[in-house]
Protein backbone atom coordinates (compact mmCIF):
# COMPACT_ATOMS: atom_id res chain seq x y z
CA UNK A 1 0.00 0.00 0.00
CA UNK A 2 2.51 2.04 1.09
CA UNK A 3 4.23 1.42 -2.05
CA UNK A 4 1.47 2.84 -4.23
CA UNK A 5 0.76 5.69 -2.48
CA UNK A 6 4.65 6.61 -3.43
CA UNK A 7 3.98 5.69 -6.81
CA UNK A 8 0.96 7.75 -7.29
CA UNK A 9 2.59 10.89 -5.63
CA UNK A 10 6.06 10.19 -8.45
CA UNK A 11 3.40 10.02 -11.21
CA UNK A 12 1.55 13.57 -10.26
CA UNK A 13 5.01 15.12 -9.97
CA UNK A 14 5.94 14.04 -13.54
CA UNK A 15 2.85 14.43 -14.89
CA UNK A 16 3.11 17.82 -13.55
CA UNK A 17 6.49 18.84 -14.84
CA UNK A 18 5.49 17.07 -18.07
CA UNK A 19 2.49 19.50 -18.53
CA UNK A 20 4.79 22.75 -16.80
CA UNK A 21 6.94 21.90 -19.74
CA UNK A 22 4.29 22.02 -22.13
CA UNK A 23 2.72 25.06 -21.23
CA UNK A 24 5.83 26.74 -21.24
CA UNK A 25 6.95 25.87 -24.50
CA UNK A 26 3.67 26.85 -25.84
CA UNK A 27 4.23 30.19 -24.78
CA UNK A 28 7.73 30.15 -26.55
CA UNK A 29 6.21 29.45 -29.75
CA UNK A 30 3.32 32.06 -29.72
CA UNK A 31 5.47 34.83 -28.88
CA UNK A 32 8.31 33.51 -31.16
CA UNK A 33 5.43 33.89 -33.42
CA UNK A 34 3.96 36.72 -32.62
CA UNK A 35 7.09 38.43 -33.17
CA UNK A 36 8.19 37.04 -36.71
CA UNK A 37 4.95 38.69 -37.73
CA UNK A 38 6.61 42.21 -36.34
CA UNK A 39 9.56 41.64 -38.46
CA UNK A 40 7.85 42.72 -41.07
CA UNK A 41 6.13 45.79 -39.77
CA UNK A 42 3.30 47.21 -37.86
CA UNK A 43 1.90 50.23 -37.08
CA UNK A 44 1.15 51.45 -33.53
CA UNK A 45 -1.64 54.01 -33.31
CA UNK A 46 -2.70 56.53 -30.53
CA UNK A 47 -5.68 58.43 -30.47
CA UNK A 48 -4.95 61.69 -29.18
CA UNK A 49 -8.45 62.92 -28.40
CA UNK A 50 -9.42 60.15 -26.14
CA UNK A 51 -5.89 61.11 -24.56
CA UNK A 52 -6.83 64.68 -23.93
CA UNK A 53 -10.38 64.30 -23.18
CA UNK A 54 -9.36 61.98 -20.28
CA UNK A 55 -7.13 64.47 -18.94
CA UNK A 56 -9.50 67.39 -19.12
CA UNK A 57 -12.45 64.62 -17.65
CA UNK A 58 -10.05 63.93 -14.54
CA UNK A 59 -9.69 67.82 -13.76
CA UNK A 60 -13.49 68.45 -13.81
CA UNK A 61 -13.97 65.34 -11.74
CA UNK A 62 -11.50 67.02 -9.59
CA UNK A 63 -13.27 70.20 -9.66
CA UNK A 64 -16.82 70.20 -9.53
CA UNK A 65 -19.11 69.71 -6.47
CA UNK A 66 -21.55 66.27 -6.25
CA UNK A 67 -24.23 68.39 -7.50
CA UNK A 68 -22.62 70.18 -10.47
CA UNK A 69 -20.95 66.96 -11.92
CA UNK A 70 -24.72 65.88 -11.76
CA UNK A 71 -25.67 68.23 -13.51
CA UNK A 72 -22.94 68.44 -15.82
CA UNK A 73 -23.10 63.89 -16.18
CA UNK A 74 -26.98 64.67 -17.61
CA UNK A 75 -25.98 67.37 -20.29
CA UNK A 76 -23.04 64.92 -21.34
CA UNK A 77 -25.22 61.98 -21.98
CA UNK A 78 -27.62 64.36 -23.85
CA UNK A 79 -24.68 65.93 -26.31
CA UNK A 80 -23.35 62.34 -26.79
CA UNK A 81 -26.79 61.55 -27.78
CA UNK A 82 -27.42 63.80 -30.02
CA UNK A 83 -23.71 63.55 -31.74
CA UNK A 84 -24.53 59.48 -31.76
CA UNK A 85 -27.40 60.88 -33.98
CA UNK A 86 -26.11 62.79 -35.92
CA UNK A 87 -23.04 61.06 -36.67
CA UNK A 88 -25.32 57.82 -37.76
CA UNK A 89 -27.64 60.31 -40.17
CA UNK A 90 -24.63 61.53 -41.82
CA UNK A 91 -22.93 57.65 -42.20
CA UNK A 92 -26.21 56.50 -44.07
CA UNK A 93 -26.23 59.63 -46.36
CA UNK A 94 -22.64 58.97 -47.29
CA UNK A 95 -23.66 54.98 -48.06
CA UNK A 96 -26.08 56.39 -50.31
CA UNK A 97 -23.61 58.66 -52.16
CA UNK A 98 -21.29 55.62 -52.77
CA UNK A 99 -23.97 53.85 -53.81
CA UNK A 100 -24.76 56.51 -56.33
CA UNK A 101 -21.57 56.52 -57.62
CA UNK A 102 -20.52 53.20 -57.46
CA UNK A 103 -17.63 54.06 -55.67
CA UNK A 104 -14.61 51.07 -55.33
CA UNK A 105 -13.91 51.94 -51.70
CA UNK A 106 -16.51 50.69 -49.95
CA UNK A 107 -15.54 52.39 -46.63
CA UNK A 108 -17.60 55.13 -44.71
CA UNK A 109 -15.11 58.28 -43.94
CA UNK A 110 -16.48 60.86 -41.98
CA UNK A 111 -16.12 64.61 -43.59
CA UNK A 112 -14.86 66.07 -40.31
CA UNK A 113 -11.26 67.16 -40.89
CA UNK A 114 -8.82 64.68 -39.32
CA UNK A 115 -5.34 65.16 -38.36
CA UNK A 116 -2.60 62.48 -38.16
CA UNK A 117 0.47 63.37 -36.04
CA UNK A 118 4.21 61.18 -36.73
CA UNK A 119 7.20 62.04 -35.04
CA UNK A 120 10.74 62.22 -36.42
CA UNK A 121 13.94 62.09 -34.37
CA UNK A 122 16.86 61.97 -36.54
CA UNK A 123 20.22 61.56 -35.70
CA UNK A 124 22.97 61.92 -37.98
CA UNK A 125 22.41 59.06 -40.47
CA UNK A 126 18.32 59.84 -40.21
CA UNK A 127 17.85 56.29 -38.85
CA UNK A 128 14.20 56.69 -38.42
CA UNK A 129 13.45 57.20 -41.73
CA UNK A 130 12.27 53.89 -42.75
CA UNK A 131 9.86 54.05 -39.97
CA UNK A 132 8.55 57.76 -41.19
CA UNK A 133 8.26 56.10 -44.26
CA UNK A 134 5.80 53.14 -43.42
CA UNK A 135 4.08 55.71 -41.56
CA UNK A 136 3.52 57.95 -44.32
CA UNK A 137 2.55 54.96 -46.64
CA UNK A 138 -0.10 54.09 -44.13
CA UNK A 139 -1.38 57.51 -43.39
CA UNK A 140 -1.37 58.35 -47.35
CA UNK A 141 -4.33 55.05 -47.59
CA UNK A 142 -7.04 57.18 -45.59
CA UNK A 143 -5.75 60.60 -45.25
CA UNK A 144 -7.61 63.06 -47.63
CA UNK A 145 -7.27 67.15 -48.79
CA UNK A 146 -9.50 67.76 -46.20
CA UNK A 147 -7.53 66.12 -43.92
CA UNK A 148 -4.05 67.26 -42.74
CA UNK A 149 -0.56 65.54 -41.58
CA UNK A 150 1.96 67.30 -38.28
CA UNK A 151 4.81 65.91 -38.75
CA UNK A 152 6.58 67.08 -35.10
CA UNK A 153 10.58 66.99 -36.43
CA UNK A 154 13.34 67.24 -34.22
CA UNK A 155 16.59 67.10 -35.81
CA UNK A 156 20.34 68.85 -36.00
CA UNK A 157 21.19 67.50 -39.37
CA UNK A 158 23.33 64.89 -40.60
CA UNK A 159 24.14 63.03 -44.02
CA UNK A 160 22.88 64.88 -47.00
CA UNK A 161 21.37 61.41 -48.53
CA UNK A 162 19.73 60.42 -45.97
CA UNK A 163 18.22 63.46 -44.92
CA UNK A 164 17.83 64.04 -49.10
CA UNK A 165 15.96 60.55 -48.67
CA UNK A 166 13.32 61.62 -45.38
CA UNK A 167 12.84 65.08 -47.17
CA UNK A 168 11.72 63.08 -50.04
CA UNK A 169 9.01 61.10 -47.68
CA UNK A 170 6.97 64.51 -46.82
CA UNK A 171 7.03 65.73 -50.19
CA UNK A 172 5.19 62.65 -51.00
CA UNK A 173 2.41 64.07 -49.08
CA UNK A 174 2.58 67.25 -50.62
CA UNK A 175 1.82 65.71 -53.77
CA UNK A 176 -1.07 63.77 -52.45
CA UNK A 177 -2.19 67.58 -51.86
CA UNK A 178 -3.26 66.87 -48.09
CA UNK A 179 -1.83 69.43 -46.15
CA UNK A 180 1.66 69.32 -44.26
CA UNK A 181 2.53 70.82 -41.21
CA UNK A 182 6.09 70.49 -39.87
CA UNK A 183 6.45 71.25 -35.81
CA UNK A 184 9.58 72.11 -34.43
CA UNK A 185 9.87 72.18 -30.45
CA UNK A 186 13.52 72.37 -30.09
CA UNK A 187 15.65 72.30 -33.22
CA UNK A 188 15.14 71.73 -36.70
CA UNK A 189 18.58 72.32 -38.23
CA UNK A 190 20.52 71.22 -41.41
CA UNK A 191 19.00 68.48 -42.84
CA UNK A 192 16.39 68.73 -40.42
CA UNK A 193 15.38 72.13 -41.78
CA UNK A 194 15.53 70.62 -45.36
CA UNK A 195 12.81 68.29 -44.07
CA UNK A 196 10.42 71.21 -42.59
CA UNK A 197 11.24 73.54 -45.94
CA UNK A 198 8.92 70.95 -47.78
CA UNK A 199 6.21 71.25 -45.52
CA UNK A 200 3.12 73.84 -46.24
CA UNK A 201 3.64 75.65 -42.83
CA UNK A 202 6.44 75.04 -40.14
CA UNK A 203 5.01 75.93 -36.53
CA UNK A 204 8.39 76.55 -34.56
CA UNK A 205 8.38 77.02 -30.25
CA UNK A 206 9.40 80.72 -29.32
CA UNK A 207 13.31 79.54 -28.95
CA UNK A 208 13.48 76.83 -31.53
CA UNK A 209 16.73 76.53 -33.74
CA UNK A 210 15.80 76.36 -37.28
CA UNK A 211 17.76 76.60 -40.40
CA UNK A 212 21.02 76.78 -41.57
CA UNK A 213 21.73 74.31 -44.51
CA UNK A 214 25.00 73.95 -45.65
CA UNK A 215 27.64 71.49 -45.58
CA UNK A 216 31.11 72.01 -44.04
CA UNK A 217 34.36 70.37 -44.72
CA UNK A 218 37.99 70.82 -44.12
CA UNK A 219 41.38 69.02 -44.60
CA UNK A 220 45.02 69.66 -44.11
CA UNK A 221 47.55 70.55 -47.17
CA UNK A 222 50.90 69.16 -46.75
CA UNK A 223 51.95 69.51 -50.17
CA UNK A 224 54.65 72.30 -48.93
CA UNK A 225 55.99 69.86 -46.60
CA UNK A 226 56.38 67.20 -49.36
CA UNK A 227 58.34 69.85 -51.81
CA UNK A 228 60.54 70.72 -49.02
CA UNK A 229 61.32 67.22 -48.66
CA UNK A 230 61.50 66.24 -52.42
CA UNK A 231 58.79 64.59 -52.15
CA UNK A 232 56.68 64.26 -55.62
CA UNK A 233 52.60 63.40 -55.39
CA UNK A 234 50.65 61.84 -57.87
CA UNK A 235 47.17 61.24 -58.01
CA UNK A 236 45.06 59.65 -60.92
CA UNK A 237 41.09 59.83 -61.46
CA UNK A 238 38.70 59.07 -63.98
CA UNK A 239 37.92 63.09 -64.73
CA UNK A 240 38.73 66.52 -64.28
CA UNK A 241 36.38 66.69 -61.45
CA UNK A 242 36.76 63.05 -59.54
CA UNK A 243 38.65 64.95 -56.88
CA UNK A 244 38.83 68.77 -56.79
CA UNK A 245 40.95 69.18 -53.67
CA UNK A 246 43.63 66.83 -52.04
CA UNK A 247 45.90 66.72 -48.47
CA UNK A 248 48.68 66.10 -50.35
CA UNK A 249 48.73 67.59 -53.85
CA UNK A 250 48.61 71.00 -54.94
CA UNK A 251 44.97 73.00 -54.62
CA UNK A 252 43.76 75.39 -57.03
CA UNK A 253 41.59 78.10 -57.04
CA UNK A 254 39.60 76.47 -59.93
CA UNK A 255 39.68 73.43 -57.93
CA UNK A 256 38.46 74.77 -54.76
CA UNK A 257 35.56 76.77 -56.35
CA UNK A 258 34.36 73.39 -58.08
CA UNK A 259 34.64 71.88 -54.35
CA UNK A 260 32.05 74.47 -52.78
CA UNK A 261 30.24 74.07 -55.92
């Protein structure tokens, strides 16, 4: 007897590590999942007016007596009513125009002017520009000329490509004709002034940085070293203008003006 009992409690604990082990691999394989789905992209959206409406509900709750959040509760329910109302009248009457027209897009948009907000941080290589780029691509699917893009950039600049490349993203809205507006909160410089230059309107903060596009470069010259030590350079290229200015060889004026060209 005594014997079983042992046996039965060895059993439970393997059936019980057996199933542990289960479980947890389970969970290894839905996430691993989960996340080779991510590798190829997704878009996280927030929607700002629930964000500031629950901030502005909290102060009022904050703020008003028993009886005058009562009283306010009662006209609330009434507006939401009446919005629920209206916003159903004017979803039918815009079924009925795409019936009319036999429109391809089946989908109900609301005429109320919408505004999508993306953020840009760039750094010097504009890293985030395959992100802005998805975004924009998404955005461009629903967003119409009634509608209009902020595009909050904060940026000092960096490579002229890829800056050249993210500057290219916004125009793309600019040619969908929905309206761009760049933000600028803290700087906006260089490259990251190229971006906001494409934009409709650029809203800047009182002591925001913006502007200044240009490149700089420098190098030293130690050709006068070299013919003080009898030193000859030579230097080959493929045309006049493969390389305008060297450390080593003899600069020119013509040279140097086809440089800052």
């Amino acid at each position: 007897m005594e014997f079983l009992i042992e046996y039965g409690l060895f059993l439970a604990k393997t059936i019980t590590f057996v199933v542990a082990v289960f479980v947890v691999v389970s969970i290894a394989v839905s996430v691993g999942g989960r996340n080779k789905k991510s590798d190829k992209g997704h878009v996280e959206v927030t929607k700002l007016n629930e964000k500031f409406e629950h901030l502005r509900d909290s102060l009022r709750d904050a703020m008003l007596n028993d009886e005058e959040y009562k009283e306010f509760e009662k006209a609330e329910k009434k507006r939401l009513k009446e919005e629920k109302a209206k916003n159903k009248k004017a979803a039918k009457e815009a079924a009925k125009e795409l019936t009319k027209t036999d429109a391809q897009d089946t989908a109900v948009l609301s005429d109320r002017k919408r505004v999508f907000v993306l953020d840009f941080h760039g750094d010097i290589k504009a890293s985030e520009v395959d992100n802005l780029r998805e975004e924009i691509t998404t955005v461009l699917t629903l967003a119409k000329p009634t509608d209009e893009i902020v595009v909050k950039v904060e940026s000092g600049g960096g490579m002229v490509h890829s800056y050249g490349l993210a500057s290219s993203q916004l125009a793309r809205i600019v040619n969908k004709n929905v309206p761009l507006t760049v933000c600028v909160d803290k700087v906006a410089a260089s490259g990251g002034y190229m971006m906001a230059c494409v934009a409709n309107k650029i809203v800047a903060a009182p002591f925001a940085i913006l502007g200044s596009i240009g490149v700089v470069a420098q190098l030293p010259n130690f050709h006068k070293l070299l013919k003080k030590n009898d030193i000859d350079y030579e230097m080959f290229t493929a045309g006049e203008y493969k390389r305008t200015v060297t450390m080593f060889g003899e600069n020119t004026g013509k040279g140097r003006t086809q440089f800052v060209e």
